[in-house]
N, C-alpha and C. Protein backbone atom coordinates (compact mmCIF):
# COMPACT_ATOMS: atom_id res chain seq x y z
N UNK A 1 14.79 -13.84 -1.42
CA UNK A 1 13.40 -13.52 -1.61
C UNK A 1 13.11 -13.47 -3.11
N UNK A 2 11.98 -14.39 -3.34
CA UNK A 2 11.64 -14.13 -4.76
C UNK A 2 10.97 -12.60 -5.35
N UNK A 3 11.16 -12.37 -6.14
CA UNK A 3 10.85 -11.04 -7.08
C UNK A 3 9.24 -11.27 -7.27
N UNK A 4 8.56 -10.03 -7.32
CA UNK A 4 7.10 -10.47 -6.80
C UNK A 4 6.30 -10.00 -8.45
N UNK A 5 7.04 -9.37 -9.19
CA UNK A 5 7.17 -9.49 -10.61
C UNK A 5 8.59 -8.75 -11.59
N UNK A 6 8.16 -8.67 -13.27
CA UNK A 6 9.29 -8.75 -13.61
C UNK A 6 9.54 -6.75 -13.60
N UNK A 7 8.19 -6.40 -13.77
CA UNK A 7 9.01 -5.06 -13.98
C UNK A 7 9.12 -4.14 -12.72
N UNK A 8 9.75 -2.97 -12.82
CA UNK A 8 10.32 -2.57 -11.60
C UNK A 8 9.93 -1.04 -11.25
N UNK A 9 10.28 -0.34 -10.55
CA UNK A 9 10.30 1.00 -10.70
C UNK A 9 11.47 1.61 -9.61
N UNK A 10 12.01 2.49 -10.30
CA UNK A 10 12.67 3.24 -9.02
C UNK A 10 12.14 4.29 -8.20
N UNK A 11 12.33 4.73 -7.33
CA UNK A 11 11.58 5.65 -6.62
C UNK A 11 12.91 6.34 -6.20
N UNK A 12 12.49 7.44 -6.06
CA UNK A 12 13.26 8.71 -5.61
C UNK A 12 13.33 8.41 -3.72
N UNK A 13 14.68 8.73 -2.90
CA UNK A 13 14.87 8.54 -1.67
C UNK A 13 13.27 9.24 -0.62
N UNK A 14 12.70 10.57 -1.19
CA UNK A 14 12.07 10.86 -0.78
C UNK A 14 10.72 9.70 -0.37
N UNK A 15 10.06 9.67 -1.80
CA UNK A 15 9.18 8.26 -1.98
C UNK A 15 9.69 7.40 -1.70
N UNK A 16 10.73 6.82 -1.24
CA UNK A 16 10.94 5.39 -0.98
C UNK A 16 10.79 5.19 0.82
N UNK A 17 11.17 6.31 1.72
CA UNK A 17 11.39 6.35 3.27
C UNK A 17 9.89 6.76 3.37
N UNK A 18 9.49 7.75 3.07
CA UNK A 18 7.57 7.80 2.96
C UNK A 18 7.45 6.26 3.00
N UNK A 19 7.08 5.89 2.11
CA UNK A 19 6.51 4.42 1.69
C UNK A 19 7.01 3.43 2.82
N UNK A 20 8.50 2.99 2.84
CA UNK A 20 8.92 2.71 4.25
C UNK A 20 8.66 2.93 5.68
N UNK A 21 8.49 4.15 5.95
CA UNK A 21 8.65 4.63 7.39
C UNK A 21 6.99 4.23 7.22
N UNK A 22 5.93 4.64 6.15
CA UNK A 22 4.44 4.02 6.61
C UNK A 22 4.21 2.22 7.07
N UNK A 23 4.96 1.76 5.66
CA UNK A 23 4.83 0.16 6.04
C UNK A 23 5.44 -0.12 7.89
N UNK A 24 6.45 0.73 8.03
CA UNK A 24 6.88 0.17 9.40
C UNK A 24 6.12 0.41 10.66
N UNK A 25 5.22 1.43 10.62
CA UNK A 25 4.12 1.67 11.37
C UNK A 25 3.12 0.56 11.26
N UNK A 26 2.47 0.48 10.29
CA UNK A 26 1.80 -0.72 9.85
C UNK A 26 1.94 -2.17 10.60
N UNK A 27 3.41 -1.91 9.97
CA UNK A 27 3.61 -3.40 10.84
C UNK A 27 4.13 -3.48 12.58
N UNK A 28 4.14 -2.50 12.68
CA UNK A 28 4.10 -2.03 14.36
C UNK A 28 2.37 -2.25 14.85
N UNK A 29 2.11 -1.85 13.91
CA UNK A 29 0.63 -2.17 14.30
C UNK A 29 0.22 -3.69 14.23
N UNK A 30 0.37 -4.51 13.47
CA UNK A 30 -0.20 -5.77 13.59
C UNK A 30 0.36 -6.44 14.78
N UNK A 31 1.85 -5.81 15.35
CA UNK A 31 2.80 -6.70 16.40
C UNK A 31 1.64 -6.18 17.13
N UNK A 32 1.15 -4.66 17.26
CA UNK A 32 0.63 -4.68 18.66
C UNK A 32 -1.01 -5.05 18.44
N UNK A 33 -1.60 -5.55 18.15
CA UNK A 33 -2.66 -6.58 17.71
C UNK A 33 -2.55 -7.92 17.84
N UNK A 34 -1.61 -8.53 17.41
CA UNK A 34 -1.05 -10.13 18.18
C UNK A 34 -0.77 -10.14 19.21
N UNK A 35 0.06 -8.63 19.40
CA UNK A 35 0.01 -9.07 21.41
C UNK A 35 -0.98 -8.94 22.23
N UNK A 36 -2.20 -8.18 21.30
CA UNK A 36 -3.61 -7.68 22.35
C UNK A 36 -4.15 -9.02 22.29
N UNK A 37 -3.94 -10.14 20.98
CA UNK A 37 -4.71 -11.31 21.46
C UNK A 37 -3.79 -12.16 22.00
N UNK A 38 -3.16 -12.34 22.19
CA UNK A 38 -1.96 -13.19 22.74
C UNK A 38 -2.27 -12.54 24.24
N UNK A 39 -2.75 -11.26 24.76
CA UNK A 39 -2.87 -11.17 26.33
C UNK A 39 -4.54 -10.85 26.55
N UNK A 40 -5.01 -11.30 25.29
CA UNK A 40 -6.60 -11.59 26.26
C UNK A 40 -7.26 -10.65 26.11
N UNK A 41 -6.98 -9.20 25.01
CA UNK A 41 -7.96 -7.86 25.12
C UNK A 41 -8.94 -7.88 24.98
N UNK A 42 -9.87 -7.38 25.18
CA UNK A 42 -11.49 -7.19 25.15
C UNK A 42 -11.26 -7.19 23.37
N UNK A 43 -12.31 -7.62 23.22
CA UNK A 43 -12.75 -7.59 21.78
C UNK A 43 -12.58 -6.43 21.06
N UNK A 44 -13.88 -5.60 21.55
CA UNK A 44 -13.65 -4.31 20.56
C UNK A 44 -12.48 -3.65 21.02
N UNK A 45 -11.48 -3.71 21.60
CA UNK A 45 -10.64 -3.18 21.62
C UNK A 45 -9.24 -3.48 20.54
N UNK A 46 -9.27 -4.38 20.49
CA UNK A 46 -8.65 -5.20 19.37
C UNK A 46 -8.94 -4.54 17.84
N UNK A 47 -10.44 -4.80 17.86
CA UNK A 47 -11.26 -4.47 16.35
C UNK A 47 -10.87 -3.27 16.27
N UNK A 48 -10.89 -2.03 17.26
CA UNK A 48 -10.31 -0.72 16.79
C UNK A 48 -8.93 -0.43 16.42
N UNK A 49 -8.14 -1.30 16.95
CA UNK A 49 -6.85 -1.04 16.40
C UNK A 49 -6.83 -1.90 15.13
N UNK A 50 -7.54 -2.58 14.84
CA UNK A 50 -7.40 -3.64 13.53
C UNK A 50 -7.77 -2.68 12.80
N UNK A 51 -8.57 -1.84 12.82
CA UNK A 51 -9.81 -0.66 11.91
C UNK A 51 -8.44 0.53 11.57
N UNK A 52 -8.11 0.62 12.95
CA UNK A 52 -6.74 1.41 12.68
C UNK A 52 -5.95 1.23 11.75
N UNK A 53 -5.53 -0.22 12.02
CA UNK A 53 -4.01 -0.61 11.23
C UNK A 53 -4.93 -1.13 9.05
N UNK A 54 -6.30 -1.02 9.14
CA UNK A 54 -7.21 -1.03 8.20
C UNK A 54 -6.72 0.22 7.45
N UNK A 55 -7.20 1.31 8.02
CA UNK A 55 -6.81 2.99 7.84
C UNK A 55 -5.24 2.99 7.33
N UNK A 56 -4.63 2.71 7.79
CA UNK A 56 -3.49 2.78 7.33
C UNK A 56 -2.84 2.40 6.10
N UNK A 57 -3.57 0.89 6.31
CA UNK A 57 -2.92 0.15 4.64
C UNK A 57 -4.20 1.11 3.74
N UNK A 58 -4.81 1.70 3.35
CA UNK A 58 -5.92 2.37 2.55
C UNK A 58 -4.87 3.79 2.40
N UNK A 59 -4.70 4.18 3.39
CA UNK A 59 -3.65 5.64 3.25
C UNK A 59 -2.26 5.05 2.38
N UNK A 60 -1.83 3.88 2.33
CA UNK A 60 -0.89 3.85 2.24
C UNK A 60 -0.85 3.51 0.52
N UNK A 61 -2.03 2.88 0.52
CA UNK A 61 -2.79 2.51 -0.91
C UNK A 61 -2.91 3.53 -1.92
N UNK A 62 -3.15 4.43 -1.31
CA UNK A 62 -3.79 6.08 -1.70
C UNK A 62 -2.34 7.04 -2.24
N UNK A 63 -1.46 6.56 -1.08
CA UNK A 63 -0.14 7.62 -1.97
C UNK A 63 0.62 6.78 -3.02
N UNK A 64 0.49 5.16 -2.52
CA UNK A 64 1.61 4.92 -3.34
C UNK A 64 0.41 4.71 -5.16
N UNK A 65 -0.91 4.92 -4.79
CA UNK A 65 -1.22 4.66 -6.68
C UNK A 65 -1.61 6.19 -7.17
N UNK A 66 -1.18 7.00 -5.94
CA UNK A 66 -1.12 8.45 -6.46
C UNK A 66 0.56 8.90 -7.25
N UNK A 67 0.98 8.13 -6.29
CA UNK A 67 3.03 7.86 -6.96
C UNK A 67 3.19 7.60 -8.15
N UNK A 68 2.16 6.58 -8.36
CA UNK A 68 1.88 5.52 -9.46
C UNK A 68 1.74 5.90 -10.53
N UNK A 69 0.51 6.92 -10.35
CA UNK A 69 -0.29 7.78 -11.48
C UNK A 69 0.46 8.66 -12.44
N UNK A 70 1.30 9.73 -11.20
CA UNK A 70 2.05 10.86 -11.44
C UNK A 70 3.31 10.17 -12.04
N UNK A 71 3.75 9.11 -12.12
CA UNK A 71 4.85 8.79 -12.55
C UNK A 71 4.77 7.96 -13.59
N UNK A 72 4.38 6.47 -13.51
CA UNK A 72 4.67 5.03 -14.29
C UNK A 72 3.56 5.64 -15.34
N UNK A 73 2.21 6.07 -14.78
CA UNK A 73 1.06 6.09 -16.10
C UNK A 73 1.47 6.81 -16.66
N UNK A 74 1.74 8.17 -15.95
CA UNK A 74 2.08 9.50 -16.69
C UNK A 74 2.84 9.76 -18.26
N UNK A 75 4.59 8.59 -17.78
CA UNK A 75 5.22 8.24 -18.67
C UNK A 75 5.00 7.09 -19.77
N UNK A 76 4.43 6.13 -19.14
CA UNK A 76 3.95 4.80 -20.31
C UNK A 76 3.21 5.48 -21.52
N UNK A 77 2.15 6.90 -20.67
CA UNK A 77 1.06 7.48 -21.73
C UNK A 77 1.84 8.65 -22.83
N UNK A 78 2.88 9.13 -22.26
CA UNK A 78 3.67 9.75 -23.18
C UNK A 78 4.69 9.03 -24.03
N UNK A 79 5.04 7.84 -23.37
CA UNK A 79 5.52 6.94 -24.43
C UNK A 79 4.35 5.83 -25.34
N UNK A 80 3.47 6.09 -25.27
CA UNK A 80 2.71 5.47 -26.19
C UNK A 80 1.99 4.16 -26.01
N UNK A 81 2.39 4.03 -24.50
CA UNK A 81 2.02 2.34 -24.13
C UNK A 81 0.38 2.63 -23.37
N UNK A 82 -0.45 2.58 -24.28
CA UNK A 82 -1.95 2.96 -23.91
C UNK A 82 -2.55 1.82 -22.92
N UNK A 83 -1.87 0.34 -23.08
CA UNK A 83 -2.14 -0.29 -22.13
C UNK A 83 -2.11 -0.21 -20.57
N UNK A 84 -1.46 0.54 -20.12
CA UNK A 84 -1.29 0.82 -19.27
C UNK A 84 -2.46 1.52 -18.14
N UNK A 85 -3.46 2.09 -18.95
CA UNK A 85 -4.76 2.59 -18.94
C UNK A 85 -5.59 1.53 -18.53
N UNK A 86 -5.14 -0.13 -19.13
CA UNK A 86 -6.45 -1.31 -18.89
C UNK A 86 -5.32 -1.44 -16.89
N UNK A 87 -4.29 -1.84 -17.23
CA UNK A 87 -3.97 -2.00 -16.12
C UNK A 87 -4.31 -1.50 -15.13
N UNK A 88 -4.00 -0.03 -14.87
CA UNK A 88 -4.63 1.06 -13.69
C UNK A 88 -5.92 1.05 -13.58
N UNK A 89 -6.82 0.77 -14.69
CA UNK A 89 -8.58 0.72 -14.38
C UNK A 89 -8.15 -0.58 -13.59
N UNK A 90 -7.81 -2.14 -13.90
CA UNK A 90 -8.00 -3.10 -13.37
C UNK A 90 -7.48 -3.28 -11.84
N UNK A 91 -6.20 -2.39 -11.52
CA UNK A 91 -6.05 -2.24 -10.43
C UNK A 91 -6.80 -1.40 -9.66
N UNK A 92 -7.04 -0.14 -10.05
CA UNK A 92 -7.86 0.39 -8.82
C UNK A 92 -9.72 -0.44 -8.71
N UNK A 93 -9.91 -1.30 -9.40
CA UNK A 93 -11.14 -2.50 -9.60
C UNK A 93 -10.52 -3.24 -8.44
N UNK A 94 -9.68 -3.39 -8.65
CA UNK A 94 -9.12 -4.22 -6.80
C UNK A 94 -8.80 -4.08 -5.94
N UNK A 95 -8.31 -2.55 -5.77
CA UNK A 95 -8.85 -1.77 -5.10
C UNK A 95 -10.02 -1.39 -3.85
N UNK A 96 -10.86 -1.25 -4.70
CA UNK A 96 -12.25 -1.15 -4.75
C UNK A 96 -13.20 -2.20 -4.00
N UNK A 97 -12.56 -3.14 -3.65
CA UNK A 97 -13.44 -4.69 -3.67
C UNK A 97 -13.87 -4.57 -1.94
């Protein structure tokens, strides 16, 4: 698998099975959404679990640029790397969309 960029972060076991055990729900959720159209579900029934598995990636959005904050900005801003400030505005701008 290619590297999805160059820099990295470590996360503590705690934050890392959080973050994990959410994505795996998540994606429990889309299996059971392909199988509601793959067997024919009523529409809005579908759309609510899509709205669901919606909710989820937003929660999941929410801790990991709260992780984000408390950690990567926290330290870049005590080490002096002020850029880091354009980055986090530009990400939570995409965010946002």
């Amino acid at each position: 698998m290619a590297e999805c960029c160059e820099r990295k972060k470590h996360r503590d076991e705690k934050e890392y099975k959080d973050l994990i055990n959410r994505l795996n729900r998540i994606e429990g959720q889309v299996r059971g959404i392909k199988s509601m159209v793959e067997k024919d579900a009523y529409c809005p029934d579908i759309l609510n679990q899509v709205a669901a598995a919606n909710a989820a990636l937003n929660s999941f959005c929410k801790v990991l640029l709260s992780n984000h904050i408390k950690t990567c900005v926290k330290n870049d801003i005590i080490d002096g790397k002020d850029e880091t400030l354009d980055e986090l505005c530009s990400t939570v701008q995409k965010l946002m969309k």
